[in-house]
Structure formats: structure tokens, C-alpha cells
C-alpha atoms as a PDB file:
ATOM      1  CA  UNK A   1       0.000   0.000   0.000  1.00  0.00           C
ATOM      2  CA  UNK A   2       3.041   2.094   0.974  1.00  0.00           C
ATOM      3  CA  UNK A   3       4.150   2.037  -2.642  1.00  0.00           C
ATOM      4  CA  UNK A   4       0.876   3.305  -4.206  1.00  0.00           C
ATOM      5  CA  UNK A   5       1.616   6.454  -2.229  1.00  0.00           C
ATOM      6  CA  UNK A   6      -2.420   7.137  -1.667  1.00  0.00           C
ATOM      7  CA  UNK A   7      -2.545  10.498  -0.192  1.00  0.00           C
ATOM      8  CA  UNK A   8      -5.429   8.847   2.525  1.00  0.00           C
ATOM      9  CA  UNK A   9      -2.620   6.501   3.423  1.00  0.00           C
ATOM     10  CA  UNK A  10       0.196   9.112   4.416  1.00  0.00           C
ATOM     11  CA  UNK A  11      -2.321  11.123   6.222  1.00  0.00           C
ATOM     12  CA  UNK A  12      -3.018   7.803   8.384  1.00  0.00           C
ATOM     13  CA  UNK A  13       0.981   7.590   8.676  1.00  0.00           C
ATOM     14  CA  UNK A  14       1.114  11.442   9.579  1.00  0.00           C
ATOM     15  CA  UNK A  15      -1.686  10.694  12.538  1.00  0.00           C
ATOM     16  CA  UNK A  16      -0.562   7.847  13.916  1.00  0.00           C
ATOM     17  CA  UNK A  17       3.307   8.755  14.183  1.00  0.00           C
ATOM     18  CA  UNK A  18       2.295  12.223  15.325  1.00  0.00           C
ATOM     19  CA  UNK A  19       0.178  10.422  18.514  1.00  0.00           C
ATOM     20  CA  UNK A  20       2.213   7.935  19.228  1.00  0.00           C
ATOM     21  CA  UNK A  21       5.700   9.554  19.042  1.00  0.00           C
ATOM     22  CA  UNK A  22       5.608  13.118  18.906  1.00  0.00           C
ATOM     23  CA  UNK A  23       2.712  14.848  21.302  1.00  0.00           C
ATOM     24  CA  UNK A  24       5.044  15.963  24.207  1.00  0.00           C
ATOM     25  CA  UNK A  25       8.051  14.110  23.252  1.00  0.00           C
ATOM     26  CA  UNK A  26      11.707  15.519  21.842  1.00  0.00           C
ATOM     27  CA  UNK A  27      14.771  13.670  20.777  1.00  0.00           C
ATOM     28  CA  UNK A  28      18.067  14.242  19.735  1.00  0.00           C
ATOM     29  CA  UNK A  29      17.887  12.454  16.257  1.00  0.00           C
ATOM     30  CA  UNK A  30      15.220  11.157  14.129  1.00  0.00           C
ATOM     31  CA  UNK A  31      16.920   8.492  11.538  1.00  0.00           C
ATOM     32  CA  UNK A  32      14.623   7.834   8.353  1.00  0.00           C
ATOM     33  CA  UNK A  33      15.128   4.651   6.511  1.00  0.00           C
ATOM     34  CA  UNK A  34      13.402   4.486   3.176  1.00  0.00           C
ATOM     35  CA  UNK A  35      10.547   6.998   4.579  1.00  0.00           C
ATOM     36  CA  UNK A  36       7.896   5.505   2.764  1.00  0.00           C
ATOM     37  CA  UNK A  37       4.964   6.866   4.489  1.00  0.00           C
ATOM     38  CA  UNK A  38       6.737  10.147   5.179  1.00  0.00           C
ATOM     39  CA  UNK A  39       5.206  13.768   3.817  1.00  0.00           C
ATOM     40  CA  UNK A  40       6.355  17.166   3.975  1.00  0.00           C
ATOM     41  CA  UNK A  41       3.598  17.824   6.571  1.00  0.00           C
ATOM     42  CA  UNK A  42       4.935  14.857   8.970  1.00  0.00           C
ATOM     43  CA  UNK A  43       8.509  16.551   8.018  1.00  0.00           C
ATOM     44  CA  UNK A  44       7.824  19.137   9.350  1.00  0.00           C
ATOM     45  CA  UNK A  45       6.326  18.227  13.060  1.00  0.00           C
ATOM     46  CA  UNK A  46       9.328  15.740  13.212  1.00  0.00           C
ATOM     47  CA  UNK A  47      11.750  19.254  13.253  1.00  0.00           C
ATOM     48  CA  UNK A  48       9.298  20.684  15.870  1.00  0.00           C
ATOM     49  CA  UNK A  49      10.696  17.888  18.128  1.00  0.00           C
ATOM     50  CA  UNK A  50      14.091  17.000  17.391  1.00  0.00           C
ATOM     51  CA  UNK A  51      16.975  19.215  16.074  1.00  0.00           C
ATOM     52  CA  UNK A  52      19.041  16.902  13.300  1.00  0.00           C
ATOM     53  CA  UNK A  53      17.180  14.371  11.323  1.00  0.00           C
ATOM     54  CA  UNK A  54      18.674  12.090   8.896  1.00  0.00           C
ATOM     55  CA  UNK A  55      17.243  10.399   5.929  1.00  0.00           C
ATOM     56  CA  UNK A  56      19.133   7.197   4.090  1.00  0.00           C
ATOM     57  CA  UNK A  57      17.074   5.085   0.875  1.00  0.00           C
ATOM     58  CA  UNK A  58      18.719   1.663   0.109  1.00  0.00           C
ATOM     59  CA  UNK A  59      16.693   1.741  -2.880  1.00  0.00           C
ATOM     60  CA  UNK A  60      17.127   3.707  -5.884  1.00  0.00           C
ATOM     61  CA  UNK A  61      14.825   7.081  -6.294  1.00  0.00           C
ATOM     62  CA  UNK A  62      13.766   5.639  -9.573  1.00  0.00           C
ATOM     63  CA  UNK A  63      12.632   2.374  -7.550  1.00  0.00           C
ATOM     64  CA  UNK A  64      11.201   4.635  -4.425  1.00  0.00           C
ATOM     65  CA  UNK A  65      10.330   7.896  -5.328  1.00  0.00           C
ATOM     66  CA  UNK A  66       8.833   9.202  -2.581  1.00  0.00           C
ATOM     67  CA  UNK A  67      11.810  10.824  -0.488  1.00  0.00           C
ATOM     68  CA  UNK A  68      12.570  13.366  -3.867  1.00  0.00           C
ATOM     69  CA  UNK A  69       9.606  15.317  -2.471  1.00  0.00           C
ATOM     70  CA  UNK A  70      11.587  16.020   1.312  1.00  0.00           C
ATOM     71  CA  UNK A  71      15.043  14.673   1.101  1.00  0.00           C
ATOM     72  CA  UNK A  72      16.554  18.123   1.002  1.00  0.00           C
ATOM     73  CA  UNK A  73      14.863  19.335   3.670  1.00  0.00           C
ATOM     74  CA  UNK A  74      16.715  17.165   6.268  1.00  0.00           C
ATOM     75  CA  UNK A  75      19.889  17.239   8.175  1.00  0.00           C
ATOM     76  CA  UNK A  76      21.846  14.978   6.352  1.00  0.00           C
ATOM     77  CA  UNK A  77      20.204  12.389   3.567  1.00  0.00           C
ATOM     78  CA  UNK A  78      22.546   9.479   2.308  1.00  0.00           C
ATOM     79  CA  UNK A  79      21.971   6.619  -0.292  1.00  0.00           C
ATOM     80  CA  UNK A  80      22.979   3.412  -1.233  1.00  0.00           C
ATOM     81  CA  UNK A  81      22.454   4.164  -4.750  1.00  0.00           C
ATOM     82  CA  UNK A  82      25.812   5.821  -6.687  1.00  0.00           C
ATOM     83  CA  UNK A  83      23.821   7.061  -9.372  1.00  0.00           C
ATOM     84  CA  UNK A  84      21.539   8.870  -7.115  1.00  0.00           C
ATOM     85  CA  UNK A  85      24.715   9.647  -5.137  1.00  0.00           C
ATOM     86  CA  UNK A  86      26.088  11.737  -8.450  1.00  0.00           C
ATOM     87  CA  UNK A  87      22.926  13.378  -9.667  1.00  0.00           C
ATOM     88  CA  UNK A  88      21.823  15.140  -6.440  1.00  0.00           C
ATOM     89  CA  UNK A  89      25.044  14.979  -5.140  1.00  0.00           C
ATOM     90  CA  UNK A  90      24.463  12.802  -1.785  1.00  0.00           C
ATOM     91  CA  UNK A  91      27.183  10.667   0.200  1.00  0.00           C
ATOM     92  CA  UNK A  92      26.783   6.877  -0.789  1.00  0.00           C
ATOM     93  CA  UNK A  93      26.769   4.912   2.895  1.00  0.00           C
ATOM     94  CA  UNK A  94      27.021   1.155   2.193  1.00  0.00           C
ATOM     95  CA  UNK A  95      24.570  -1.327   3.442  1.00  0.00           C
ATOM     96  CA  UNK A  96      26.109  -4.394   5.895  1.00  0.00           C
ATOM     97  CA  UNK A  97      26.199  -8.234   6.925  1.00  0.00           C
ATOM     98  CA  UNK A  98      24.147  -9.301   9.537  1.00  0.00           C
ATOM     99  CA  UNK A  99      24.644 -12.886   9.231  1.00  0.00           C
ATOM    100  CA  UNK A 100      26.692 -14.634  12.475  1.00  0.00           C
ATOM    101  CA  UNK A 101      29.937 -15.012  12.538  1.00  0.00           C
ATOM    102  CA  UNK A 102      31.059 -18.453  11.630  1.00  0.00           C
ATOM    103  CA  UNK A 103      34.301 -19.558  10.182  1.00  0.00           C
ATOM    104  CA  UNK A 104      34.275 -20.670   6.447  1.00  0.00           C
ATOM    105  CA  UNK A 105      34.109 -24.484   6.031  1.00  0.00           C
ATOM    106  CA  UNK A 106      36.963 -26.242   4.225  1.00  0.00           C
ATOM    107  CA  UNK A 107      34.821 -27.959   1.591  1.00  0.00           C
ATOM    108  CA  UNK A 108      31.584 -26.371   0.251  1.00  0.00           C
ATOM    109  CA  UNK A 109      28.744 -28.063  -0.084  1.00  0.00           C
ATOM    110  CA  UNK A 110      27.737 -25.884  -3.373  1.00  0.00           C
ATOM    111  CA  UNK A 111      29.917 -24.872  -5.822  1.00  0.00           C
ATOM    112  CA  UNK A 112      27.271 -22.085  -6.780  1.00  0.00           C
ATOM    113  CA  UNK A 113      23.783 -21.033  -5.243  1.00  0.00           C
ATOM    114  CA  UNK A 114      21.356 -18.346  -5.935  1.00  0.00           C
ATOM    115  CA  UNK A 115      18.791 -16.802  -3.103  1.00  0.00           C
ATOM    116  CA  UNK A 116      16.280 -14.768  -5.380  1.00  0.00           C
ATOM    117  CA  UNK A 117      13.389 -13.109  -5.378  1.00  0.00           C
ATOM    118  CA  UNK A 118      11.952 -13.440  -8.748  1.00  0.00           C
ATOM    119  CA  UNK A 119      11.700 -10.630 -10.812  1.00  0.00           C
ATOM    120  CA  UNK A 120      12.896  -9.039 -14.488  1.00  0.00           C
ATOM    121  CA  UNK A 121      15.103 -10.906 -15.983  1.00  0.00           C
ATOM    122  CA  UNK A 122      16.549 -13.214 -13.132  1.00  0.00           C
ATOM    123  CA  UNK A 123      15.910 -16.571 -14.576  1.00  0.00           C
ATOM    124  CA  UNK A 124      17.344 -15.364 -18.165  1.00  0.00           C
ATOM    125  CA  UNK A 125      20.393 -14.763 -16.006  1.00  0.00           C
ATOM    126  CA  UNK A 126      21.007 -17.798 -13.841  1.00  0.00           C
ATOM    127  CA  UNK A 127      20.147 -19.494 -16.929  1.00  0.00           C
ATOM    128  CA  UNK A 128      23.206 -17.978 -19.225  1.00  0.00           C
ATOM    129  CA  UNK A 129      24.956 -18.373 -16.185  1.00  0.00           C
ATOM    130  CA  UNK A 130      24.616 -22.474 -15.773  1.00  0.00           C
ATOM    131  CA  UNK A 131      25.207 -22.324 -19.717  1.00  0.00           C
ATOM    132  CA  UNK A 132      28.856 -21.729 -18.405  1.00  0.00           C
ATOM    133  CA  UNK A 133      29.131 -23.110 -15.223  1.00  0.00           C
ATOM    134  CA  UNK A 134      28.137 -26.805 -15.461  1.00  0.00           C
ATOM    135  CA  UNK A 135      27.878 -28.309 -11.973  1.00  0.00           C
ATOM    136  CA  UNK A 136      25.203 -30.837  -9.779  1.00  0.00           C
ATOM    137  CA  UNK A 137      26.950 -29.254  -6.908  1.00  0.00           C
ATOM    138  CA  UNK A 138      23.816 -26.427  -6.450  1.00  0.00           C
ATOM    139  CA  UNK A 139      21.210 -24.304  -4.445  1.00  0.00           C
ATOM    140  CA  UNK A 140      18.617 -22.365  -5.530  1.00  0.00           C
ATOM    141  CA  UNK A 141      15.758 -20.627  -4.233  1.00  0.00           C
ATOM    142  CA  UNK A 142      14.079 -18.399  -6.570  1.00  0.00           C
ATOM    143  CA  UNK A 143      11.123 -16.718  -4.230  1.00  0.00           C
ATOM    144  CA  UNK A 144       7.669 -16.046  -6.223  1.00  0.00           C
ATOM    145  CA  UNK A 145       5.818 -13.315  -3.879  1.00  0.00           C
ATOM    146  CA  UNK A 146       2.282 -14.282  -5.419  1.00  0.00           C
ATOM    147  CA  UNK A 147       0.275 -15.974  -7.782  1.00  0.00           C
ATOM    148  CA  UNK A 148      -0.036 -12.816  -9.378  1.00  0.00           C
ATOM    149  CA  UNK A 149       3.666 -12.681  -9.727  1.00  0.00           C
ATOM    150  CA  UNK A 150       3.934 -15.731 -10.455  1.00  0.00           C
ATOM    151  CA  UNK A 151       1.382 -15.350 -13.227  1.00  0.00           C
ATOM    152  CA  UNK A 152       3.183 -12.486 -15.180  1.00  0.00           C
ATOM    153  CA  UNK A 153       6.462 -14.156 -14.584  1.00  0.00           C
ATOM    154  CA  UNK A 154       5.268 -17.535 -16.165  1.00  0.00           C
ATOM    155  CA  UNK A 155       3.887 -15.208 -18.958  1.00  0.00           C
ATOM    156  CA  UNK A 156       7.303 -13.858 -19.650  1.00  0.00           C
ATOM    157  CA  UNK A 157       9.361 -16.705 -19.725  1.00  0.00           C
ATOM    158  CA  UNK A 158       7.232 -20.124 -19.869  1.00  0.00           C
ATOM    159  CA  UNK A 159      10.531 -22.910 -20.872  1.00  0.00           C
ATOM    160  CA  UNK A 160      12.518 -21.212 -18.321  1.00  0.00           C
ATOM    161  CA  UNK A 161       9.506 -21.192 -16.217  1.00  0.00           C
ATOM    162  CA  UNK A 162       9.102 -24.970 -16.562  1.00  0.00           C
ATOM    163  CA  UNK A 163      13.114 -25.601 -16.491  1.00  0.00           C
ATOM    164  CA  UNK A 164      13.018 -23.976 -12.959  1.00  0.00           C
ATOM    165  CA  UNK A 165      10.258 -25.141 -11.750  1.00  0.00           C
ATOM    166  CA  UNK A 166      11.899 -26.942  -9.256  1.00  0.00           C
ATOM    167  CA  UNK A 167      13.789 -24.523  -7.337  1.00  0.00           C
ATOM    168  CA  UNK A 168      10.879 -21.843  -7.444  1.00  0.00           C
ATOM    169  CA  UNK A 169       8.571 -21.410  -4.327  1.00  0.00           C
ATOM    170  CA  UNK A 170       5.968 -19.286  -2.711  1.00  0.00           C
ATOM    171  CA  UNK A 171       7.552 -19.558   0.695  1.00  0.00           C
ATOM    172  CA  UNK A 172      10.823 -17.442   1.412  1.00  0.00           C
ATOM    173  CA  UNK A 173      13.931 -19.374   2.291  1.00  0.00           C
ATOM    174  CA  UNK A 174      14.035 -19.313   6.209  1.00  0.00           C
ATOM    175  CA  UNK A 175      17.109 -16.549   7.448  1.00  0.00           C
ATOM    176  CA  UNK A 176      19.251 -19.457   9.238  1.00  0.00           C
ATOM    177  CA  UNK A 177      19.216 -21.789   6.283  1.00  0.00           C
ATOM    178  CA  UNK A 178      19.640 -18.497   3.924  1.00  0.00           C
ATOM    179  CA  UNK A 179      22.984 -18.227   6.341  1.00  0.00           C
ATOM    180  CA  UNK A 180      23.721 -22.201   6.036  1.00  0.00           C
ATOM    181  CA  UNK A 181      24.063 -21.578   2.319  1.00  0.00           C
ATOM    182  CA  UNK A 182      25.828 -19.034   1.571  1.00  0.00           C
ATOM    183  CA  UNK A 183      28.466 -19.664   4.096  1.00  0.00           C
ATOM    184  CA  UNK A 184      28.594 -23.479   2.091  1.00  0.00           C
ATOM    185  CA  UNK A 185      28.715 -22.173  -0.827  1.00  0.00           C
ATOM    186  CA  UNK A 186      31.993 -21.276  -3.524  1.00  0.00           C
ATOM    187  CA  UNK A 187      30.123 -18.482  -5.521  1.00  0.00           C
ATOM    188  CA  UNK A 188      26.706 -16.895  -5.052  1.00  0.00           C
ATOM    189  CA  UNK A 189      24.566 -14.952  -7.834  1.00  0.00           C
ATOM    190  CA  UNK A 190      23.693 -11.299  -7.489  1.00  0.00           C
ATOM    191  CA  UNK A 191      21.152  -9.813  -9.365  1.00  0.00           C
ATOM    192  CA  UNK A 192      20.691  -5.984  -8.965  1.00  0.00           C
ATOM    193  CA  UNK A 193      17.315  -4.625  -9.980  1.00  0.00           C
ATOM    194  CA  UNK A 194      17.411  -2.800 -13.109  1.00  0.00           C
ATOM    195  CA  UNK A 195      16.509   0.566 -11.871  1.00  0.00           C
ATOM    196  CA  UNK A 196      18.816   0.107  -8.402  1.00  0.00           C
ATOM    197  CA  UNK A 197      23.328   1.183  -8.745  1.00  0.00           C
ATOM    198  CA  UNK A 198      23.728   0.556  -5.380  1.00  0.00           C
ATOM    199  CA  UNK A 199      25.349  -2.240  -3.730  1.00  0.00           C
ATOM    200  CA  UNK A 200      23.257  -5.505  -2.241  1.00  0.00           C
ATOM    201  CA  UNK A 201      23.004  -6.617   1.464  1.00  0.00           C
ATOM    202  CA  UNK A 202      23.687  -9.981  -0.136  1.00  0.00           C
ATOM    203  CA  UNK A 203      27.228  -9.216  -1.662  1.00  0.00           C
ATOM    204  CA  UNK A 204      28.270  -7.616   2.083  1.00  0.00           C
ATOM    205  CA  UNK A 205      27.265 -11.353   3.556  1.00  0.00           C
ATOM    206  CA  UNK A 206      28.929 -12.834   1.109  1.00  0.00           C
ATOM    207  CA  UNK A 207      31.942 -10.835   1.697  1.00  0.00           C
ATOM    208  CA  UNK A 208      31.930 -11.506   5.066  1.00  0.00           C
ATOM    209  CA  UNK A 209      31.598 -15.542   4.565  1.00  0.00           C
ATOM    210  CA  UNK A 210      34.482 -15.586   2.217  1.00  0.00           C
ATOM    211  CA  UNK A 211      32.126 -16.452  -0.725  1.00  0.00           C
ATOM    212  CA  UNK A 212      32.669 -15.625  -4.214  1.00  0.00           C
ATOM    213  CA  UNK A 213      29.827 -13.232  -6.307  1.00  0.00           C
ATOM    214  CA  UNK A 214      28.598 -13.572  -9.433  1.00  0.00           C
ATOM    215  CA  UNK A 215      26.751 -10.296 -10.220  1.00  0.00           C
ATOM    216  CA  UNK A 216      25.611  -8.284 -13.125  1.00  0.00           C
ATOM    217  CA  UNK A 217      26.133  -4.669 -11.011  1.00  0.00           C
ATOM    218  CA  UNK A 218      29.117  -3.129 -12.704  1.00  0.00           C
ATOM    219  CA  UNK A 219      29.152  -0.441  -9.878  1.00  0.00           C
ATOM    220  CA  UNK A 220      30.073  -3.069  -6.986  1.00  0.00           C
ATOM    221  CA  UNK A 221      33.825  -2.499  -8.076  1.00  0.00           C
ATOM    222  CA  UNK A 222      33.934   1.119  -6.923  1.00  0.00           C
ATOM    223  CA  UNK A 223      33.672  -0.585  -3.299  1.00  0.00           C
ATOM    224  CA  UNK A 224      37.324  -1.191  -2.472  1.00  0.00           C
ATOM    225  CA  UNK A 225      36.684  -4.811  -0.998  1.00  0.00           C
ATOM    226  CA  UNK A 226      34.562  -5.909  -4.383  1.00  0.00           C
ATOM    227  CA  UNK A 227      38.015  -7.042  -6.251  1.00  0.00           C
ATOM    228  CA  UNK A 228      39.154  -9.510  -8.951  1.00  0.00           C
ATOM    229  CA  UNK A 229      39.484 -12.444  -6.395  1.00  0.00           C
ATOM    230  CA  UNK A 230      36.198 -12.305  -4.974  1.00  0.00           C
ATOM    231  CA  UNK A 231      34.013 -10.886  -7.488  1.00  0.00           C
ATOM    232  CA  UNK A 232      33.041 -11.424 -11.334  1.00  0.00           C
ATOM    233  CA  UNK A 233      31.145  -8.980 -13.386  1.00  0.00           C
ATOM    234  CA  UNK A 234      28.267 -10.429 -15.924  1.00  0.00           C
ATOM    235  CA  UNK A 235      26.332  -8.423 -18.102  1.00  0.00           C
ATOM    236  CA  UNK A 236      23.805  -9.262 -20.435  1.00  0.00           C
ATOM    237  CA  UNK A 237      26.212  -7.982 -23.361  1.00  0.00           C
ATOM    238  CA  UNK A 238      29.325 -10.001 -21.704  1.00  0.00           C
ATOM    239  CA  UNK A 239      31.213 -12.954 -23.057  1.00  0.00           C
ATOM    240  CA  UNK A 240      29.963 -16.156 -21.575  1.00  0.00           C
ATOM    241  CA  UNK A 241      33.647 -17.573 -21.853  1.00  0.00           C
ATOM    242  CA  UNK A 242      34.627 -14.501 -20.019  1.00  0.00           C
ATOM    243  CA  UNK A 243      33.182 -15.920 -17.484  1.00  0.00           C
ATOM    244  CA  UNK A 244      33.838 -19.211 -17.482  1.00  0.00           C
ATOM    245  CA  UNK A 245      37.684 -17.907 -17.415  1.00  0.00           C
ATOM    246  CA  UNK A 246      37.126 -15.626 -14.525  1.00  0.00           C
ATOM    247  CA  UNK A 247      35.697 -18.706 -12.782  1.00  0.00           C
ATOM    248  CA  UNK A 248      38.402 -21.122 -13.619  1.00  0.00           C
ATOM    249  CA  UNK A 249      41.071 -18.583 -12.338  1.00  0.00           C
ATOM    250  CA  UNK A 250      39.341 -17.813  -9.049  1.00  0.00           C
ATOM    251  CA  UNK A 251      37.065 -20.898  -7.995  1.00  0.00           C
ATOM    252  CA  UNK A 252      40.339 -22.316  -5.718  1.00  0.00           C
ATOM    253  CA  UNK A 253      40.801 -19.359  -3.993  1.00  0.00           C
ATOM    254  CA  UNK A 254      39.655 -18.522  -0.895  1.00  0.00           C
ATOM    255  CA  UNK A 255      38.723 -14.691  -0.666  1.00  0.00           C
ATOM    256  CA  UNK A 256      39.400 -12.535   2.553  1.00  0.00           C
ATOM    257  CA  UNK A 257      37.029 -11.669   4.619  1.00  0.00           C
ATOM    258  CA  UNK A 258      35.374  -8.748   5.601  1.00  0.00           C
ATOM    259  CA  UNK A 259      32.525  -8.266   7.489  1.00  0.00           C
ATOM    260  CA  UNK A 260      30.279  -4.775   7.833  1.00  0.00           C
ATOM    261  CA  UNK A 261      28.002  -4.727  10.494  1.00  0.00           C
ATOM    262  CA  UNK A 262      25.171  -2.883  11.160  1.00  0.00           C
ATOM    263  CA  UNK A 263      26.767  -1.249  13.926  1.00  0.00           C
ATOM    264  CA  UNK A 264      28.954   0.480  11.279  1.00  0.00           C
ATOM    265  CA  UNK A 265      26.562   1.094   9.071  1.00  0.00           C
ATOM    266  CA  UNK A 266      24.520   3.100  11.628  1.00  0.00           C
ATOM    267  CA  UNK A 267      27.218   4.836  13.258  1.00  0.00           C
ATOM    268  CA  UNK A 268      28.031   5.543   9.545  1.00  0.00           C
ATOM    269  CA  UNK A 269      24.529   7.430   9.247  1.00  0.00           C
ATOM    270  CA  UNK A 270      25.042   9.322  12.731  1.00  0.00           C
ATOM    271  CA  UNK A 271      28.109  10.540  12.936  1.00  0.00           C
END
């Protein structure tokens, strides 16, 4: 409903937080993540009660447009996003990891997996993907939100549809076994959304379990930590022995690790 942006809806947003939170109450800092519900209105009762508020989208403003309306009206406002970062000029603040820490196991159990939600042109990219990288040793999970999704996504692509079929499901992969596998896994596929720059919670825990990316979001290499040994680049419009030749020079090597929390990803945002 958020995303519909129905005026009726922000007003009930603007009510309830104004109740709840800020009759008779101040703060130091008021943090906005994604602001979906937020309004100029609401903006402006939240700087009746606290003196620095700071705004941060991990989506794209293409994606989630709502913030252009009262981004520059805050303290600070950051992205994820570097395209967004460039145009309006904001500071790009990474996302993080927030799987456990857990050492890397000498043998993986998958030589690749994918963790998906299904959407634009996913399957047409694990598929090119396998069309290089022949193994038995994988896990997928390709989410399908709805049987309306599911619907317009069997429209699209019916023999991939049906070539999947197996490894697509209505229920979301549970968090701990979402952990289990990519820590047991050699490389992992990243899809960025078509309209998004920015770089995926999903590459930062698989940075920080010492397992390889596949992705087709040139922009993860202006990250210092997204390198050569730990990351491959594929495009659409790239070379599919490219990437089998990226793969064979990589697969036996065990990347560092790095791990971003949360914690410095908020103190990131405040400081």
C-alpha cells in the first residue's frame, strides 16, 4: 500500500506517528530509513521535536520515489544508490552483513547457489549463467511473492519457467538456512534490480563468509573490498567464456574476509 503512495494513506501515517511519538516528546535524532509513508507535513512536526534528522534510501529514487519530495529538507540524507549519489550529489553509505559469525568451512557443499526473489530478468540470467558453469553441486531458491507474480512471470518466460520449476517457491527461504548456504557455498549470484546502482546486502554477507559473487552490477567495483578475487562482473552484453575464465582462475581461492556490520553502518549514518 506504501508504494501506491495514496494520499489517505500518508495522512493515516502522519496521525498515527504524530500520537504515538511526537505529542510531548523531543529527541536528539530522528533516523529515516526508506521513509515511505513520510510527507512534507509529517517533516515538518518531526523538526518541531528533534533538532538533526537524517534520511538514508537503500533503494534507488527511480525504484522509491517518494523521499525526492523532502530529502533536502533534512539534516543529512545518504543513499545506497551511486547514481543517485552523483545526480543530487548525496554521500553513498554502504549497506552491511548481519549474518553470524562463523568460520568458512573447508569444503563447500555448493559450488554455486542463488537466493532470489523473482523478478525481471533473473531466470534469463542464472540461466546464461549455468550455460557456463556446469555443476550438480547447487542451491537455488528463486522466491515467487504471489500468484499474481507468479502469473506475469510464467507469462514472460514459460521454458525457463518450466526448467526452474523446481527450485521456485511461494515460501521465502528461512534466514538461518539463507545463512547455512551461503556460508557453504563457492560463488553466489547477485542480481541488482534494473533501476537500483547501489550495492546488495547480499554481496556484504557474502563478503563476510568468504564467498565468491557472481553479479551483473558493474558499480560493486567502486567498493574497495569488491576485487578480482572475490568478485566477477556479468552483463547481459558479456562474453559467456569470459566468465567461465574468470571462474576457472578464481574458484580455488579462498577470498578474505570482511565483514560490515550494522553497527557500522549506523554509526556511519550518525556521525
Amino acid at each position: 500500500m506504501g508504494k501506491l503512495h495514496i494520499p489517505l494513506l500518508l495522512n493515516i501515517t502522519d496521525k498515527v506517528i504524530s500520537q504515538k511519538f511526537l505529542k510531548d516528546q523531543t529527541y536528539d535524532l530522528i533516523l529515516i530509513i526508506k521513509g515511505r509513508g513520510m510527507s512534507v507535513s509529517l517533516l515538518q512536526k518531526l523538526k518541531q521535536v528533534s533538532p538533526e534528522i537524517i534520511g538514508y534510501n537503500w533503494e534507488s529514487f527511480k525504484f522509491h520515489k517518494a523521499p525526492l519530495k523532502w530529502f533536502k529538507n533534512v539534516s543529512k540524507y545518504y543513499t545506497f544508490d551511486y547514481l543517485d549519489a552523483e545526480v543530487h550529489k548525496l554521500s553513498v553509505v554502504e549497506l552491511f552483513s548481519y549474518l553470524p559469525e562463523r568460520l568458512k568451512p573447508d569444503s563447500c557443499r555448493y559450488e554455486i547457489s542463488a537466493i532470489l526473489k523473482n523478478h525481471s530478468k533473473r531466470l534469463q540470467f542464472i540461466d546464461k549463467i549455468l550455460s557456463s558453469i556446469s555443476t550438480e553441486k547447487k542451491f537455488f531458491h528463486i522466491y515467487e511473492s504471489n500468484i499474481f507474480t507468479f502469473i506475469m512471470n510464467f507469462i514472460k518466460n514459460p521454458l525457463l519457467y518450466i526448467k526452474y520449476k523446481k527450485y521456485i517457491s511461494f515460501k521465502p527461504l528461512p534466514y538461518n538456512d539463507y545463512a547455512d548456504v551461503l556460508l557453504n557455498s563457492n560463488f553466489t549470484i547477485d542480481f541488482g534490480h534494473p533501476t537500483q546502482t547501489g550495492i546488495t546486502i547480499r554481496c556484504f554477507e557474502a563478503l563476510s563468509s568468504q564467498t565468491k559473487i557472481i553479479t551483473n552490477n558493474p558499480f560493486i567495483s567502486r567498493n574497495e573490498y569488491f576485487d578480482e578475487t572475490n568478485t566477477i562482473i556479468f552483463t547481459y552484453s558479456s562474453d559467456p567464456n569470459m566468465l567461465k575464465y574468470r571462474y576457472d582462475i578464481i574458484k580455488n581461492h579462498l577470498p578474505i574476509k570482511h565483514n560490515r556490520t550494522i553497527f557500522a553502518f549506523i554509526n556511519d549514518l550518525i556521525s
